[in-house]
PDB file of N, CA and C in Angstrom:
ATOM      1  N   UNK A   1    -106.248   5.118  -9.962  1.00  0.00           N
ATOM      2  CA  UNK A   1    -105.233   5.796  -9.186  1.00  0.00           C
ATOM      3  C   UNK A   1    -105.298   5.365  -7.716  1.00  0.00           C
ATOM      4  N   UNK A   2    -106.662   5.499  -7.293  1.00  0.00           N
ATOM      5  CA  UNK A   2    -106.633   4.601  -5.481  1.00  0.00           C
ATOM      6  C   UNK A   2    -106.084   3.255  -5.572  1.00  0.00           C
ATOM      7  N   UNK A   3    -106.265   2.369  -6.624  1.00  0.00           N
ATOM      8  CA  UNK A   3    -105.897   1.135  -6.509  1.00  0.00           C
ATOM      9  C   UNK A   3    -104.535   1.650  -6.250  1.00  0.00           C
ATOM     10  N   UNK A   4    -103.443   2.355  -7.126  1.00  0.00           N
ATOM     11  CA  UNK A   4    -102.143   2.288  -7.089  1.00  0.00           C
ATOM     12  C   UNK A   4    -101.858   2.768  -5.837  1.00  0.00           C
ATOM     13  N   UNK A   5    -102.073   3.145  -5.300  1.00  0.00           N
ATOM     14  CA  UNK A   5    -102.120   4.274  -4.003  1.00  0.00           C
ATOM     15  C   UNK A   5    -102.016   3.012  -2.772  1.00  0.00           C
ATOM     16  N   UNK A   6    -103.173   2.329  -2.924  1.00  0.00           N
ATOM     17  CA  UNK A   6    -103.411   1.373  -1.893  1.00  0.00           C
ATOM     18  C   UNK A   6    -102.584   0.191  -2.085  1.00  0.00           C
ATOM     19  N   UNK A   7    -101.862   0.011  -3.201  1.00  0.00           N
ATOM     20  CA  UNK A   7    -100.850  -1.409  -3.485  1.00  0.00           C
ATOM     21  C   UNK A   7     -99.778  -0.419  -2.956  1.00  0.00           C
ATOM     22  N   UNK A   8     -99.412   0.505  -3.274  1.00  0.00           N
ATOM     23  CA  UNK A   8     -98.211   1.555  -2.989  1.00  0.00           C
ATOM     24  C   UNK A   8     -98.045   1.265  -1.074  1.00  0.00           C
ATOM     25  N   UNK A   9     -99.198   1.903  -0.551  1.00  0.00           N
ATOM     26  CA  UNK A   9     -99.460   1.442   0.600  1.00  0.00           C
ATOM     27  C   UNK A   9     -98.979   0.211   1.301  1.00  0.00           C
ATOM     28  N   UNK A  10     -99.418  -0.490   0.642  1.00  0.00           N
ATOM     29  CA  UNK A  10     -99.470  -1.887   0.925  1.00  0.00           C
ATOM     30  C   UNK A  10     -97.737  -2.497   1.050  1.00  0.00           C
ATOM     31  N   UNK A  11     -97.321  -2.420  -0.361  1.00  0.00           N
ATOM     32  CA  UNK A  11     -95.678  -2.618  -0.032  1.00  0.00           C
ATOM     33  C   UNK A  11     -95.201  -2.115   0.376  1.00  0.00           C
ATOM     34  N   UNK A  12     -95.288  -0.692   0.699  1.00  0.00           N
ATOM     35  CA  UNK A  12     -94.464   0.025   1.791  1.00  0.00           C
ATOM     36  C   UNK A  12     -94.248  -0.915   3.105  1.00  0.00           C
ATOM     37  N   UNK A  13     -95.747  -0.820   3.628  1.00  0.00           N
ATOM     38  CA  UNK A  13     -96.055  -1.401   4.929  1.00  0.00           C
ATOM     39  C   UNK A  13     -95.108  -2.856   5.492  1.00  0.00           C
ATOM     40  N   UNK A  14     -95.202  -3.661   3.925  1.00  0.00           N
ATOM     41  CA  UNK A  14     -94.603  -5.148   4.537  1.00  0.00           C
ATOM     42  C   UNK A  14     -93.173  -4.785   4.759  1.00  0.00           C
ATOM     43  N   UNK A  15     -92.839  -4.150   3.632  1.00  0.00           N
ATOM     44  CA  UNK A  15     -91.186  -4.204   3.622  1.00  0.00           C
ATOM     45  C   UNK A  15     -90.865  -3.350   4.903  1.00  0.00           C
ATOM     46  N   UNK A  16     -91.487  -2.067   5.764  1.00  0.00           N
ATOM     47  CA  UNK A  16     -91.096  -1.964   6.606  1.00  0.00           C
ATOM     48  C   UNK A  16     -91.382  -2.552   8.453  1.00  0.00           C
ATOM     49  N   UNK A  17     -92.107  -3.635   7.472  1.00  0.00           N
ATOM     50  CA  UNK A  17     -92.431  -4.949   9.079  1.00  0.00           C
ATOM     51  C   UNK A  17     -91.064  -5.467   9.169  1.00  0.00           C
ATOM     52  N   UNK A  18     -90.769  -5.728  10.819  1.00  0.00           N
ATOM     53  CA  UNK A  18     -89.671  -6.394  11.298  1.00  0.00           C
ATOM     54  C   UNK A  18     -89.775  -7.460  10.896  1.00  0.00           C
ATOM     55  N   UNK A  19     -88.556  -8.418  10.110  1.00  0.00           N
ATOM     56  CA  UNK A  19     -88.697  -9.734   9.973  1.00  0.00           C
ATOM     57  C   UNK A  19     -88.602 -10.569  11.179  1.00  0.00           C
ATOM     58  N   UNK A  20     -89.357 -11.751  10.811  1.00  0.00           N
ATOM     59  CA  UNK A  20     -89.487 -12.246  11.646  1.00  0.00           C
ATOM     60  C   UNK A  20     -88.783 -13.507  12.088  1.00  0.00           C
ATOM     61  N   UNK A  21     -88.625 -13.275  13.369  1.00  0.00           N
ATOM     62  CA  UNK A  21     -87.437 -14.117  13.872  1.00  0.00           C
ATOM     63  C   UNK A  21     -88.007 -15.425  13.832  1.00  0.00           C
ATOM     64  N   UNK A  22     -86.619 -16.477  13.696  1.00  0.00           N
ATOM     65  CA  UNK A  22     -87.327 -17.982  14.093  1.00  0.00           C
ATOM     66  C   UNK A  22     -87.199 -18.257  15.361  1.00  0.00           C
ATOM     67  N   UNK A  23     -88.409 -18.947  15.582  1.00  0.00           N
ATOM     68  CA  UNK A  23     -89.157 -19.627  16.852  1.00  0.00           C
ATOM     69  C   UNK A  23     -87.980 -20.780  17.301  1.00  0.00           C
ATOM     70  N   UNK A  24     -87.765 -20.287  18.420  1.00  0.00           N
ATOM     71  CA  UNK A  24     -87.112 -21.994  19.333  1.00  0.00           C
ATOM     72  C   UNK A  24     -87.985 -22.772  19.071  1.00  0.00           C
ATOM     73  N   UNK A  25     -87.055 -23.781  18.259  1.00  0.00           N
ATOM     74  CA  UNK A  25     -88.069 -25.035  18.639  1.00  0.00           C
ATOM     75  C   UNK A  25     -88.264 -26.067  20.215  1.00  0.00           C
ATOM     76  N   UNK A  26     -88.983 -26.392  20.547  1.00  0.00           N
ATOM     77  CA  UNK A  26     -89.516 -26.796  21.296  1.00  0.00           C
ATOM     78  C   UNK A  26     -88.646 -28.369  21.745  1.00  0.00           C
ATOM     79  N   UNK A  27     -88.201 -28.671  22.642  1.00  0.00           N
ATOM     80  CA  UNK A  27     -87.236 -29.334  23.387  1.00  0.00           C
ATOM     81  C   UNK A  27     -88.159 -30.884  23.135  1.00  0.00           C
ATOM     82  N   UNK A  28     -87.019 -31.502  22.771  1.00  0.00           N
ATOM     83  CA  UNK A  28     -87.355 -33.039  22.321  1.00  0.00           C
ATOM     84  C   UNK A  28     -87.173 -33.761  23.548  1.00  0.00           C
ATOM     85  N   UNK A  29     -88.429 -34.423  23.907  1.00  0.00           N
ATOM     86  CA  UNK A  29     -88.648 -35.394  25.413  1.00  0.00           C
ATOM     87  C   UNK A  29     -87.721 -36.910  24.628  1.00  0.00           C
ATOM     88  N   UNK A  30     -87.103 -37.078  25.491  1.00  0.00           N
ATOM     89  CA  UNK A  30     -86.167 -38.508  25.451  1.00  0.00           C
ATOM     90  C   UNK A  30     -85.774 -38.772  26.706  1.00  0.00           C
ATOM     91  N   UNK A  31     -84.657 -39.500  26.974  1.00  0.00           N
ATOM     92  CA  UNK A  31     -84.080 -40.423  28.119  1.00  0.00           C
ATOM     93  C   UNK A  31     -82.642 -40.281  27.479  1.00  0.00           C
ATOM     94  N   UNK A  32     -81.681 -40.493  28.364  1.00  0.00           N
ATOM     95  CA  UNK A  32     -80.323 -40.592  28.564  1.00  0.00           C
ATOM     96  C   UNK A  32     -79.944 -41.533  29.309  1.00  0.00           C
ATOM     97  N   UNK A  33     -78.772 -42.075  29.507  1.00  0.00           N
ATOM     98  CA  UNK A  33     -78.280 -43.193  30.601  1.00  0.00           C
ATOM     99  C   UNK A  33     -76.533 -42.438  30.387  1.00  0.00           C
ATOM    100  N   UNK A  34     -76.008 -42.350  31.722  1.00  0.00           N
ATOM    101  CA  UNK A  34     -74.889 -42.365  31.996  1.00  0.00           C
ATOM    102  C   UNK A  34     -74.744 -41.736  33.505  1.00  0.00           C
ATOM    103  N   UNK A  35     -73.332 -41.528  33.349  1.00  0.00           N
ATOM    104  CA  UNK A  35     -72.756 -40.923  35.417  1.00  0.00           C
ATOM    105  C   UNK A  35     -73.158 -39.594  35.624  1.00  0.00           C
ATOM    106  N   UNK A  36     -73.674 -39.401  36.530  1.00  0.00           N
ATOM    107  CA  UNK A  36     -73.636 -37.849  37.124  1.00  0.00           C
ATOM    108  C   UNK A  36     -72.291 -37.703  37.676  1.00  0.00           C
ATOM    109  N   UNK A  37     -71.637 -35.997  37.157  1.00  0.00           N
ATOM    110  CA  UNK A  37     -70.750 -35.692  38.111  1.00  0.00           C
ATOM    111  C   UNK A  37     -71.063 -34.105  38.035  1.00  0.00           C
ATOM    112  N   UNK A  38     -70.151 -33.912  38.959  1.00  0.00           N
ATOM    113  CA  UNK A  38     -70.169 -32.208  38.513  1.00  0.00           C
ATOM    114  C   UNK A  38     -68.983 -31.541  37.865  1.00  0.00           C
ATOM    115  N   UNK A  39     -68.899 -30.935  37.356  1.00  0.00           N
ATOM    116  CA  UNK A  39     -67.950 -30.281  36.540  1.00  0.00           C
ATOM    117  C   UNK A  39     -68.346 -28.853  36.200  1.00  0.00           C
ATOM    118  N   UNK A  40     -66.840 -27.776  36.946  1.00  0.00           N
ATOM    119  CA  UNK A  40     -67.017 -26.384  36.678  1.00  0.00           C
ATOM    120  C   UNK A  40     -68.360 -26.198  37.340  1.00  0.00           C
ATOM    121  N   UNK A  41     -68.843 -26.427  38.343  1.00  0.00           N
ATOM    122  CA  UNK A  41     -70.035 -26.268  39.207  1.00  0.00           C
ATOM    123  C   UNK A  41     -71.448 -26.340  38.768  1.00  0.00           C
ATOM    124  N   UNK A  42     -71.271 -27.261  37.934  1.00  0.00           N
ATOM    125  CA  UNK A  42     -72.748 -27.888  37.169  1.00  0.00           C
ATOM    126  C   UNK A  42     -72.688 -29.246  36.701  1.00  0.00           C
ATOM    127  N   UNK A  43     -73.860 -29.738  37.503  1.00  0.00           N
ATOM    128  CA  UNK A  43     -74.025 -30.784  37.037  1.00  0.00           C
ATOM    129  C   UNK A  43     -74.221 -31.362  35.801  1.00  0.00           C
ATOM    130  N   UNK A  44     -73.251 -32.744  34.893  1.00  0.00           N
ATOM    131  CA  UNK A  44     -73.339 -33.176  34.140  1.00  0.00           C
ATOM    132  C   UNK A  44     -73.628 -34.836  34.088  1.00  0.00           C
ATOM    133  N   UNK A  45     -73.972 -34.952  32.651  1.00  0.00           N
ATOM    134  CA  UNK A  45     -74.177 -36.682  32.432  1.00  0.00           C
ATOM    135  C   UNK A  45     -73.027 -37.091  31.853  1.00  0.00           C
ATOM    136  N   UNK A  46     -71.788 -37.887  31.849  1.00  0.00           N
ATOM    137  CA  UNK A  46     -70.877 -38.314  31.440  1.00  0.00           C
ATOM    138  C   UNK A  46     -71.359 -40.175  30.657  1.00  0.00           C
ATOM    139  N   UNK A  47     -70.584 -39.783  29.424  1.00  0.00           N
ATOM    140  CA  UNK A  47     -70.704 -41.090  29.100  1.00  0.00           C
ATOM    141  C   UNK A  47     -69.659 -42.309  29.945  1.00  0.00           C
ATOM    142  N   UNK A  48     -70.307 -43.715  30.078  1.00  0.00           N
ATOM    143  CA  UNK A  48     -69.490 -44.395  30.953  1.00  0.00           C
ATOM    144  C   UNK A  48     -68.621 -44.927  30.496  1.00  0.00           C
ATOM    145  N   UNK A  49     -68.037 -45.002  29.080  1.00  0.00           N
ATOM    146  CA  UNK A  49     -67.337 -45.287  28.271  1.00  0.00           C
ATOM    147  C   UNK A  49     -65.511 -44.186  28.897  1.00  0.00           C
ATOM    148  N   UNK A  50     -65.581 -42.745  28.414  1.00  0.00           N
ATOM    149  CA  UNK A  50     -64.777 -42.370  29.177  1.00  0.00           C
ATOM    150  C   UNK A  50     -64.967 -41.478  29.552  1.00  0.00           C
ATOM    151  N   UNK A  51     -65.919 -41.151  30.418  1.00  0.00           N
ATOM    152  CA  UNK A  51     -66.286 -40.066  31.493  1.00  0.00           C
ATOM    153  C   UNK A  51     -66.777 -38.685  30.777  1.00  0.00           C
ATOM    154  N   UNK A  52     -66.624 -38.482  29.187  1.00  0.00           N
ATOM    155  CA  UNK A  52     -66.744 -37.260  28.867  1.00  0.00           C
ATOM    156  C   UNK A  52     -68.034 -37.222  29.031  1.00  0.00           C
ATOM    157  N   UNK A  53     -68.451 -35.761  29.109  1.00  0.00           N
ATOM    158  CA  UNK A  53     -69.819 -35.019  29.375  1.00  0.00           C
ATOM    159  C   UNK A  53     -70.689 -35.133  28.334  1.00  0.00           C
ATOM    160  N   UNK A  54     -71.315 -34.976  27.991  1.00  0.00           N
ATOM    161  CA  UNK A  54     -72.565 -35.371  27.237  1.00  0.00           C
ATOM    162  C   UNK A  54     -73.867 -34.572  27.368  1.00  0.00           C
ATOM    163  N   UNK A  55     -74.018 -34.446  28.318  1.00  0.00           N
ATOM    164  CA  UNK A  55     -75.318 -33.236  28.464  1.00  0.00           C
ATOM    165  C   UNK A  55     -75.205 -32.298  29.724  1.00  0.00           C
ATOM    166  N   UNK A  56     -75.591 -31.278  30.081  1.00  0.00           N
ATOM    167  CA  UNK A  56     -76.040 -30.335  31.228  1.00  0.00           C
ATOM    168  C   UNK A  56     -76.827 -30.832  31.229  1.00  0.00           C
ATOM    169  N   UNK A  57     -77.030 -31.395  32.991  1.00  0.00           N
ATOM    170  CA  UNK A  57     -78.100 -31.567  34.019  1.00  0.00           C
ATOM    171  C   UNK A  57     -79.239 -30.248  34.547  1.00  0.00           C
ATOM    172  N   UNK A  58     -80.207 -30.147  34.226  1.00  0.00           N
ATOM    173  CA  UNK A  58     -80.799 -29.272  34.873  1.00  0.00           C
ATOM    174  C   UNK A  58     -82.164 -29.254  34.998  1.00  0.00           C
ATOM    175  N   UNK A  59     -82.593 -28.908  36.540  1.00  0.00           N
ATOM    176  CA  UNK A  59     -84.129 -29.749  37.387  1.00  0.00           C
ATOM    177  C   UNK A  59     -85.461 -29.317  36.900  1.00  0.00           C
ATOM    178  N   UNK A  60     -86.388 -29.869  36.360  1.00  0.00           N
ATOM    179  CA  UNK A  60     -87.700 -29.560  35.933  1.00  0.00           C
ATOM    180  C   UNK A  60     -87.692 -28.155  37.157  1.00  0.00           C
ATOM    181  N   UNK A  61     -88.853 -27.512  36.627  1.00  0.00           N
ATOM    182  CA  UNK A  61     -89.567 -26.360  37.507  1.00  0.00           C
ATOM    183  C   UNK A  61     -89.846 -27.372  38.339  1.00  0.00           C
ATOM    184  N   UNK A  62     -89.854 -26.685  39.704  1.00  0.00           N
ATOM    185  CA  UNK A  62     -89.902 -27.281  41.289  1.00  0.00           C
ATOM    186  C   UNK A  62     -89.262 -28.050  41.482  1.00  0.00           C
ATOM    187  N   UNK A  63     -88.360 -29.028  40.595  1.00  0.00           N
ATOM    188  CA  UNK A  63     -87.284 -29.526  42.013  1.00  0.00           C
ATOM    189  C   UNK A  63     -86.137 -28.825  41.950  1.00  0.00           C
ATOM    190  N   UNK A  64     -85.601 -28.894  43.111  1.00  0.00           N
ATOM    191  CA  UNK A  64     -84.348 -28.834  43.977  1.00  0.00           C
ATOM    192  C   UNK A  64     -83.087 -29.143  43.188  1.00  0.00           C
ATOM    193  N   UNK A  65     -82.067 -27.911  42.664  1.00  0.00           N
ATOM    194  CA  UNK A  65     -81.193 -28.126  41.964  1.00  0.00           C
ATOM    195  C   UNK A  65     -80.101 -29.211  42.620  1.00  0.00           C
ATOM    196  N   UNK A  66     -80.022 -29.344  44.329  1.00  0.00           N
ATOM    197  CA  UNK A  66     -79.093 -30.410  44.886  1.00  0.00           C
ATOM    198  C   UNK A  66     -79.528 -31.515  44.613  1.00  0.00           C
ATOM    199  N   UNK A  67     -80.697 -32.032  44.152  1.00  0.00           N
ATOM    200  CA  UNK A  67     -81.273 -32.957  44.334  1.00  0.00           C
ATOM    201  C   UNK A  67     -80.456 -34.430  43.234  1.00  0.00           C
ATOM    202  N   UNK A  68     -78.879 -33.459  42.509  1.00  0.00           N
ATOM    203  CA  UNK A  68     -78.668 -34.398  41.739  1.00  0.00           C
ATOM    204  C   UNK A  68     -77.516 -34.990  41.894  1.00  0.00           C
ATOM    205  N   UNK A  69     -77.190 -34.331  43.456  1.00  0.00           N
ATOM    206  CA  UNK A  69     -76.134 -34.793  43.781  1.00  0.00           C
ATOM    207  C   UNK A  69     -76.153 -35.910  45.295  1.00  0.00           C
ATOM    208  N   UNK A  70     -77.153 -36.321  45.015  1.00  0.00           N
ATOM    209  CA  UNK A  70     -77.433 -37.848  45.861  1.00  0.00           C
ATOM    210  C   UNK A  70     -77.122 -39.102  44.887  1.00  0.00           C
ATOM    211  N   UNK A  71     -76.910 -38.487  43.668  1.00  0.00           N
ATOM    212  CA  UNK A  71     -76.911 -39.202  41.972  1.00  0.00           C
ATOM    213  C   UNK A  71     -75.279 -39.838  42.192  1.00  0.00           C
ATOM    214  N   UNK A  72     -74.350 -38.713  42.535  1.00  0.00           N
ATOM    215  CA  UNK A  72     -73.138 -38.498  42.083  1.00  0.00           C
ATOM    216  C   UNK A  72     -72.325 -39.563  42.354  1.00  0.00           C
ATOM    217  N   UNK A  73     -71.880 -40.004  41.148  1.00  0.00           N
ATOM    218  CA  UNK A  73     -70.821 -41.605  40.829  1.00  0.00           C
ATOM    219  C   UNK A  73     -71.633 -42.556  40.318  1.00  0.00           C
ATOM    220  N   UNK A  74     -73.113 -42.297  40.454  1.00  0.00           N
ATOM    221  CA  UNK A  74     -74.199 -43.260  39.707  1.00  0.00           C
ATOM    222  C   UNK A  74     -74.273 -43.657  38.661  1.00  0.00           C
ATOM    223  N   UNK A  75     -74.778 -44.735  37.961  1.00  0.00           N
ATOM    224  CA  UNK A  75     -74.996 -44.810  36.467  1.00  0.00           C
ATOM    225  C   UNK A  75     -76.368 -44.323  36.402  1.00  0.00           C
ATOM    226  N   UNK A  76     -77.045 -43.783  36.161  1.00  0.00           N
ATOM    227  CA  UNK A  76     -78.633 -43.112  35.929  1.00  0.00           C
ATOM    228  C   UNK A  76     -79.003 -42.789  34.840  1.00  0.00           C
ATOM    229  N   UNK A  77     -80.552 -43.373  34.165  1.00  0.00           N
ATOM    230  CA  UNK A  77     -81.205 -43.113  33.504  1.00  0.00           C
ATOM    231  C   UNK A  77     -82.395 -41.379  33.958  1.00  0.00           C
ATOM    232  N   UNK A  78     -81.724 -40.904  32.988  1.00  0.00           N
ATOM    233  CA  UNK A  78     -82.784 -39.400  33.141  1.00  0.00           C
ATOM    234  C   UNK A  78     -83.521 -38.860  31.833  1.00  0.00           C
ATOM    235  N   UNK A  79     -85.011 -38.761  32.349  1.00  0.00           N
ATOM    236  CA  UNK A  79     -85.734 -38.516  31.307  1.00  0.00           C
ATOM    237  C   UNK A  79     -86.630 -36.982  31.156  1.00  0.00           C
ATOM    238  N   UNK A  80     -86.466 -36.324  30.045  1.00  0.00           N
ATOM    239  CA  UNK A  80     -86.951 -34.993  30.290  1.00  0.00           C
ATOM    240  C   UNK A  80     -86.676 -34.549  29.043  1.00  0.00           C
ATOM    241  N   UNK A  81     -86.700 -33.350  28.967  1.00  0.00           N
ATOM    242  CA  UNK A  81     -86.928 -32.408  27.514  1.00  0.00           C
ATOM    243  C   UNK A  81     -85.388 -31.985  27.195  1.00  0.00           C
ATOM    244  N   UNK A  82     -84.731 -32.780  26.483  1.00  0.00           N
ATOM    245  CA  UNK A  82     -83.430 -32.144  25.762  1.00  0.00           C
ATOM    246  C   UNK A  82     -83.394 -31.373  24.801  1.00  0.00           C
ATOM    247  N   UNK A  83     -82.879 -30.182  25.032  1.00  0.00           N
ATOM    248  CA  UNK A  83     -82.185 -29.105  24.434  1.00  0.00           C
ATOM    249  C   UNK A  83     -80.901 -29.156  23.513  1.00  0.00           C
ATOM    250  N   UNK A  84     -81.202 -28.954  22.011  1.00  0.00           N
ATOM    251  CA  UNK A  84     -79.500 -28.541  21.735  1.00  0.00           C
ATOM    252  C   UNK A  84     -79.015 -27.380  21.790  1.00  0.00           C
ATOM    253  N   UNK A  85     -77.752 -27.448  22.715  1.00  0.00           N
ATOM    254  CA  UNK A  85     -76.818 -26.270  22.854  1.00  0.00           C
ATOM    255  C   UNK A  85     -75.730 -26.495  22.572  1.00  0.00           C
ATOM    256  N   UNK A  86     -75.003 -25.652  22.517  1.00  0.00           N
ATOM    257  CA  UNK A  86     -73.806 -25.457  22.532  1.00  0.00           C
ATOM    258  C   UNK A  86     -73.059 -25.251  24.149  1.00  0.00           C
ATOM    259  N   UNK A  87     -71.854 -25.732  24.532  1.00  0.00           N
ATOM    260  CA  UNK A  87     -71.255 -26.887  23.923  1.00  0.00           C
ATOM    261  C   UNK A  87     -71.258 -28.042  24.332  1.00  0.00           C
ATOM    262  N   UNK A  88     -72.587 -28.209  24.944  1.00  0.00           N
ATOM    263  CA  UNK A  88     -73.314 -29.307  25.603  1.00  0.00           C
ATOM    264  C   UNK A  88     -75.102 -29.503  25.959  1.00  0.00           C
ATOM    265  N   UNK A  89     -75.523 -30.247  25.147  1.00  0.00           N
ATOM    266  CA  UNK A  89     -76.837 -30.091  25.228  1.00  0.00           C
ATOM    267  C   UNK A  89     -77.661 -29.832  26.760  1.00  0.00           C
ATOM    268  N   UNK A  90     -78.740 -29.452  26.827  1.00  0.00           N
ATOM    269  CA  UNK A  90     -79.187 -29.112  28.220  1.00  0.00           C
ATOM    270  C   UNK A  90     -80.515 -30.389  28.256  1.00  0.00           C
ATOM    271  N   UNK A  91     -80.082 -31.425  29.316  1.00  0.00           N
ATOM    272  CA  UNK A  91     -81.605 -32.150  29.822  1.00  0.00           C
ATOM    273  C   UNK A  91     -82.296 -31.749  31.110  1.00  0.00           C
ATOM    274  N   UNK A  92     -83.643 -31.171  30.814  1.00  0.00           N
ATOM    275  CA  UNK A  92     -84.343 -30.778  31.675  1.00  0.00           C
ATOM    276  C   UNK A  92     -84.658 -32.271  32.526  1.00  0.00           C
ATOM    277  N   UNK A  93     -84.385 -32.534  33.477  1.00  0.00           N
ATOM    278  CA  UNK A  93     -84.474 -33.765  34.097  1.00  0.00           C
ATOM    279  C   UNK A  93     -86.074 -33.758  34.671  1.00  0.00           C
ATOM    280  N   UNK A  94     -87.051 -34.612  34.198  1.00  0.00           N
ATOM    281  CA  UNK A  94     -87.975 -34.731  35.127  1.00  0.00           C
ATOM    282  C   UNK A  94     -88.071 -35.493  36.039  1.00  0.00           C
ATOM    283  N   UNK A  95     -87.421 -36.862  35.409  1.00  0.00           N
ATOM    284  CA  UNK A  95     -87.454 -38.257  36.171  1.00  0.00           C
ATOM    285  C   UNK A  95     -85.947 -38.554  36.240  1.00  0.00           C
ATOM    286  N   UNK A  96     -85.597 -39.556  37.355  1.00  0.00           N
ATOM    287  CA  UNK A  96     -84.348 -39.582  37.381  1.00  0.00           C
ATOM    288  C   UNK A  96     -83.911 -41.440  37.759  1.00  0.00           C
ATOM    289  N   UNK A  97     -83.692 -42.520  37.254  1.00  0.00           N
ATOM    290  CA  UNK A  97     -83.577 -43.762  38.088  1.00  0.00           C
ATOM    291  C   UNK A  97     -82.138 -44.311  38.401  1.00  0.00           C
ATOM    292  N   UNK A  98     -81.541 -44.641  39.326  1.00  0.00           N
ATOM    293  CA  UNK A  98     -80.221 -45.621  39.180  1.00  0.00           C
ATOM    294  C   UNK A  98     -80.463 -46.272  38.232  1.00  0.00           C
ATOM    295  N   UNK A  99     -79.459 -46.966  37.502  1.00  0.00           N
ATOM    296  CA  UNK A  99     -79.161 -48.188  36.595  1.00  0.00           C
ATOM    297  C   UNK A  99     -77.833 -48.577  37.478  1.00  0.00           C
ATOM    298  N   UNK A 100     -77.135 -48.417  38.045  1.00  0.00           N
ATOM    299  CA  UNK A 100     -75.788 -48.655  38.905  1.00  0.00           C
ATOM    300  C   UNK A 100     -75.284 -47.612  40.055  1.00  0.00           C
ATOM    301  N   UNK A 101     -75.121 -48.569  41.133  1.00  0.00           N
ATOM    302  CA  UNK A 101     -74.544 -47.422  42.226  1.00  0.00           C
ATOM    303  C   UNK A 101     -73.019 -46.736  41.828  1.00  0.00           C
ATOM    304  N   UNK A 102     -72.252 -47.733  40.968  1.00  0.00           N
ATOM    305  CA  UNK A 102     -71.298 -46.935  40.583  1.00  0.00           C
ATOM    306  C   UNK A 102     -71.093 -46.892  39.323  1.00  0.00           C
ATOM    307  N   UNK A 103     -70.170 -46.392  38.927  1.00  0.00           N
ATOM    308  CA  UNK A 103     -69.970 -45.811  37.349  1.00  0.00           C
ATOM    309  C   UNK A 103     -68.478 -45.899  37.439  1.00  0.00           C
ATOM    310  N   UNK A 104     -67.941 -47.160  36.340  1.00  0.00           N
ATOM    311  CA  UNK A 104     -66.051 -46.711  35.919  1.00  0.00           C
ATOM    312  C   UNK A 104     -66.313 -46.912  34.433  1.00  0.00           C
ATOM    313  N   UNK A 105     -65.277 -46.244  33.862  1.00  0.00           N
ATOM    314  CA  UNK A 105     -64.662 -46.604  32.671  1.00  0.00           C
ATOM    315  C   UNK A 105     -64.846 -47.805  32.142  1.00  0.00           C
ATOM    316  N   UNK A 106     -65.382 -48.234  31.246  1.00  0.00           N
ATOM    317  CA  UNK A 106     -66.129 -49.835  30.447  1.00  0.00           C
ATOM    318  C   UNK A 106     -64.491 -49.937  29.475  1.00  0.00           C
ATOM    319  N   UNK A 107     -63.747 -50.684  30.020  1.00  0.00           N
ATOM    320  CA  UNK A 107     -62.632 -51.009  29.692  1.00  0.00           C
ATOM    321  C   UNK A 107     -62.863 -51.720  28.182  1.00  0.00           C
ATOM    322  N   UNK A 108     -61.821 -50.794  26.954  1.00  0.00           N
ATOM    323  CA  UNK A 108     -61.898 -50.430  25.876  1.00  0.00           C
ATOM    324  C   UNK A 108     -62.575 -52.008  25.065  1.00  0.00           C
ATOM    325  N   UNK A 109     -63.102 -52.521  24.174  1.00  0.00           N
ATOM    326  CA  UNK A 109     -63.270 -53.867  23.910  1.00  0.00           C
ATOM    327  C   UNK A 109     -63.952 -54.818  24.912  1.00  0.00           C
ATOM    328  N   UNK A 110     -64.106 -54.743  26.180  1.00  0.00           N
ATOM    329  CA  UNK A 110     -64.898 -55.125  26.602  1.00  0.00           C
ATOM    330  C   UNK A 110     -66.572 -54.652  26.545  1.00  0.00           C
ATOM    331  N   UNK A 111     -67.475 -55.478  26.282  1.00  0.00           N
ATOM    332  CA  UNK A 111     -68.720 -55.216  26.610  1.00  0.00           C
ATOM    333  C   UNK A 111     -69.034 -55.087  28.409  1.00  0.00           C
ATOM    334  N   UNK A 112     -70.284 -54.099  28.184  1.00  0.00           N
ATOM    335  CA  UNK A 112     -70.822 -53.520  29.148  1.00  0.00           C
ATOM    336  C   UNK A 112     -71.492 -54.398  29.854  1.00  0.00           C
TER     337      UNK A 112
END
């Protein structure tokens, strides 16, 4: 009878544990290449193909959120922990390099 008592116990207990939520997974370190601009007052990476956005820009802990607009019209490689979001992924920028002082449209059929 204690055995039943203590299994009785027992399933009570789990079934009234909170399930448990899933864990964020943990932000995938990569690199990006394209233009900084800003758009709707946040900085983005635009592909250079035709300007659309591609990721949210946003500064490792301790730097300086202006710091990405010395970037702006650049072609730049940025490397850091990307996020998928909705409706634009988020790159935590750690590192940031020119690849081009400017950035146009890679006219359709032509190579880059």
């Amino acid at each position: 009878m204690r055995y039943i008592m203590a299994l009785l116990m027992l399933v009570v207990g789990v079934a009234a544990a909170p399930p448990q939520q899933d864990k964020a997974r943990p932000a995938a370190k990569g690199s990006l290449t394209g233009c900084v601009d800003e758009r709707d007052g946040q900085y983005v990476l635009t592909n250079d193909t035709n300007l659309q956005p591609t990721a949210r820009l946003k500064p490792a802990a301790g730097s300086p959120e202006d710091n990405f607009a010395r970037y702006m019209g650049q072609k730049v490689t940025v490397r850091g922990a990307l996020s998928k979001e909705e409706p634009l992924p988020i790159m935590t920028v750690e590192s940031i390099q020119t690849v081009s002082q400017t950035c146009t449209p890679a006219a359709e059929g032509q190579p880059q």
